[in-house]
Protein backbone atom coordinates (compact mmCIF):
# COMPACT_ATOMS: atom_id res chain seq x y z
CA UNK A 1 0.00 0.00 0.00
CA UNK A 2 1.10 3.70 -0.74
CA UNK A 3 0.54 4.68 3.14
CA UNK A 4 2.41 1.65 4.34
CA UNK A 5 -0.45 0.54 6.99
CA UNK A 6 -2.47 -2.35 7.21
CA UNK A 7 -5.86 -1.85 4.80
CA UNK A 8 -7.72 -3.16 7.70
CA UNK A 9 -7.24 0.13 9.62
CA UNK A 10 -8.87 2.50 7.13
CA UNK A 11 -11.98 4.16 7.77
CA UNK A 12 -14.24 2.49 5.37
CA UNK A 13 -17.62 5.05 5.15
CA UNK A 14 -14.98 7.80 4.95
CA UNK A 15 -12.25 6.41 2.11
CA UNK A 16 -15.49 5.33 0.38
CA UNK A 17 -16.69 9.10 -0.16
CA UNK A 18 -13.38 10.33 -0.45
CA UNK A 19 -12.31 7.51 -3.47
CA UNK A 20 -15.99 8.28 -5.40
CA UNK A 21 -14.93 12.04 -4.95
CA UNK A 22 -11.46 11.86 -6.55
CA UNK A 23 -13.10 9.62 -9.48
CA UNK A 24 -15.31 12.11 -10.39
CA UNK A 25 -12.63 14.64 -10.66
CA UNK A 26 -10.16 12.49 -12.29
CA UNK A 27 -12.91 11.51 -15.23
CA UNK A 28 -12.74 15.29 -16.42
CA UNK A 29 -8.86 15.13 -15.96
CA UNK A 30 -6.66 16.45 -18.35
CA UNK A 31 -4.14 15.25 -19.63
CA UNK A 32 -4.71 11.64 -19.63
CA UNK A 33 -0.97 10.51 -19.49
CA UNK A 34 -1.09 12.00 -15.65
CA UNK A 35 -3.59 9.46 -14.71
CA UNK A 36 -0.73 7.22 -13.09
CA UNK A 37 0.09 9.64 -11.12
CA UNK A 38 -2.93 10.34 -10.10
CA UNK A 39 -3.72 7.42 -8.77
CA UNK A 40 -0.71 6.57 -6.59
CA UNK A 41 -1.81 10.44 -5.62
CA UNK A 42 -5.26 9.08 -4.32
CA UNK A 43 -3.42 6.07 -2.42
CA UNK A 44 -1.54 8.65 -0.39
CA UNK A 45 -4.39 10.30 0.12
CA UNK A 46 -6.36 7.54 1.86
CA UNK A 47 -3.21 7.39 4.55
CA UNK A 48 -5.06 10.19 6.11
CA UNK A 49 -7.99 8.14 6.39
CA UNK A 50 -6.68 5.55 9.03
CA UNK A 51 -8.35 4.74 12.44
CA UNK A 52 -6.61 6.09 15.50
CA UNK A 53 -5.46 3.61 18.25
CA UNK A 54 -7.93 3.73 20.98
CA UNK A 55 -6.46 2.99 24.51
CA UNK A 56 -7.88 0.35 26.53
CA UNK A 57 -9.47 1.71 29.52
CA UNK A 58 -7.57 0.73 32.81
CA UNK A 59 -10.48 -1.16 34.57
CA UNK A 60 -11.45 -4.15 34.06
CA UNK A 61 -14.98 -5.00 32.00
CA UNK A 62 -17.31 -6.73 34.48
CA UNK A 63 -21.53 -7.61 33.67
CA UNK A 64 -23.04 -5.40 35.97
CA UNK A 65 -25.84 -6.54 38.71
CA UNK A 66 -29.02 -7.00 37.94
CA UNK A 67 -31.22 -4.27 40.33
CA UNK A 68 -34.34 -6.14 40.43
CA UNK A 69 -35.79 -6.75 43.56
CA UNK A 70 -37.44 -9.42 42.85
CA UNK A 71 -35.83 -12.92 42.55
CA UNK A 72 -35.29 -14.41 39.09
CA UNK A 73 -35.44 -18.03 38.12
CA UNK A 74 -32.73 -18.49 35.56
CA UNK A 75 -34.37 -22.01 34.30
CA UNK A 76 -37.44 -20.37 33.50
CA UNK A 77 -39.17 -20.48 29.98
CA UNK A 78 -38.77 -17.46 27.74
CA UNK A 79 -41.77 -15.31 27.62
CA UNK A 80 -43.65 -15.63 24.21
């Protein structure tokens, strides 16, 4: 890849709109011998289009309590 990063980190929705904008542009293009260029042009581009790393948050995840009062019977039949 032109960016040098793994194509599962690029913002899909985002390099979608941005690719179908450059195509548009590039159809009325001139001159046609640039189109090479062009295109490595629009692979750099989508480098700019990667997902940030998110931090992990420093607590654990845990399944909070239920708050019911009332006991629950875990065996029980689903409800129709």
């Amino acid at each position: 890849m032109a960016h040098g990063q793994d194509p599962s980190r690029i913002r899909f929705k985002f390099a979608y709109q941005y690719i179908a904008a450059q195509l548009i542009v590039m159809a009325a293009a001139q001159p046609l011998s640039r189109t090479g260029a062009r295109l490595a042009e629009l692979r750099a581009g989508i480098g700019n289009l990667l997902l940030e790393d998110r931090s992990r948050p420093s607590r654990p995840r845990t399944v909070k309590i239920s708050k019911t009062r009332y006991p629950v019977d875990r065996n029980a039949a689903p409800l129709k």
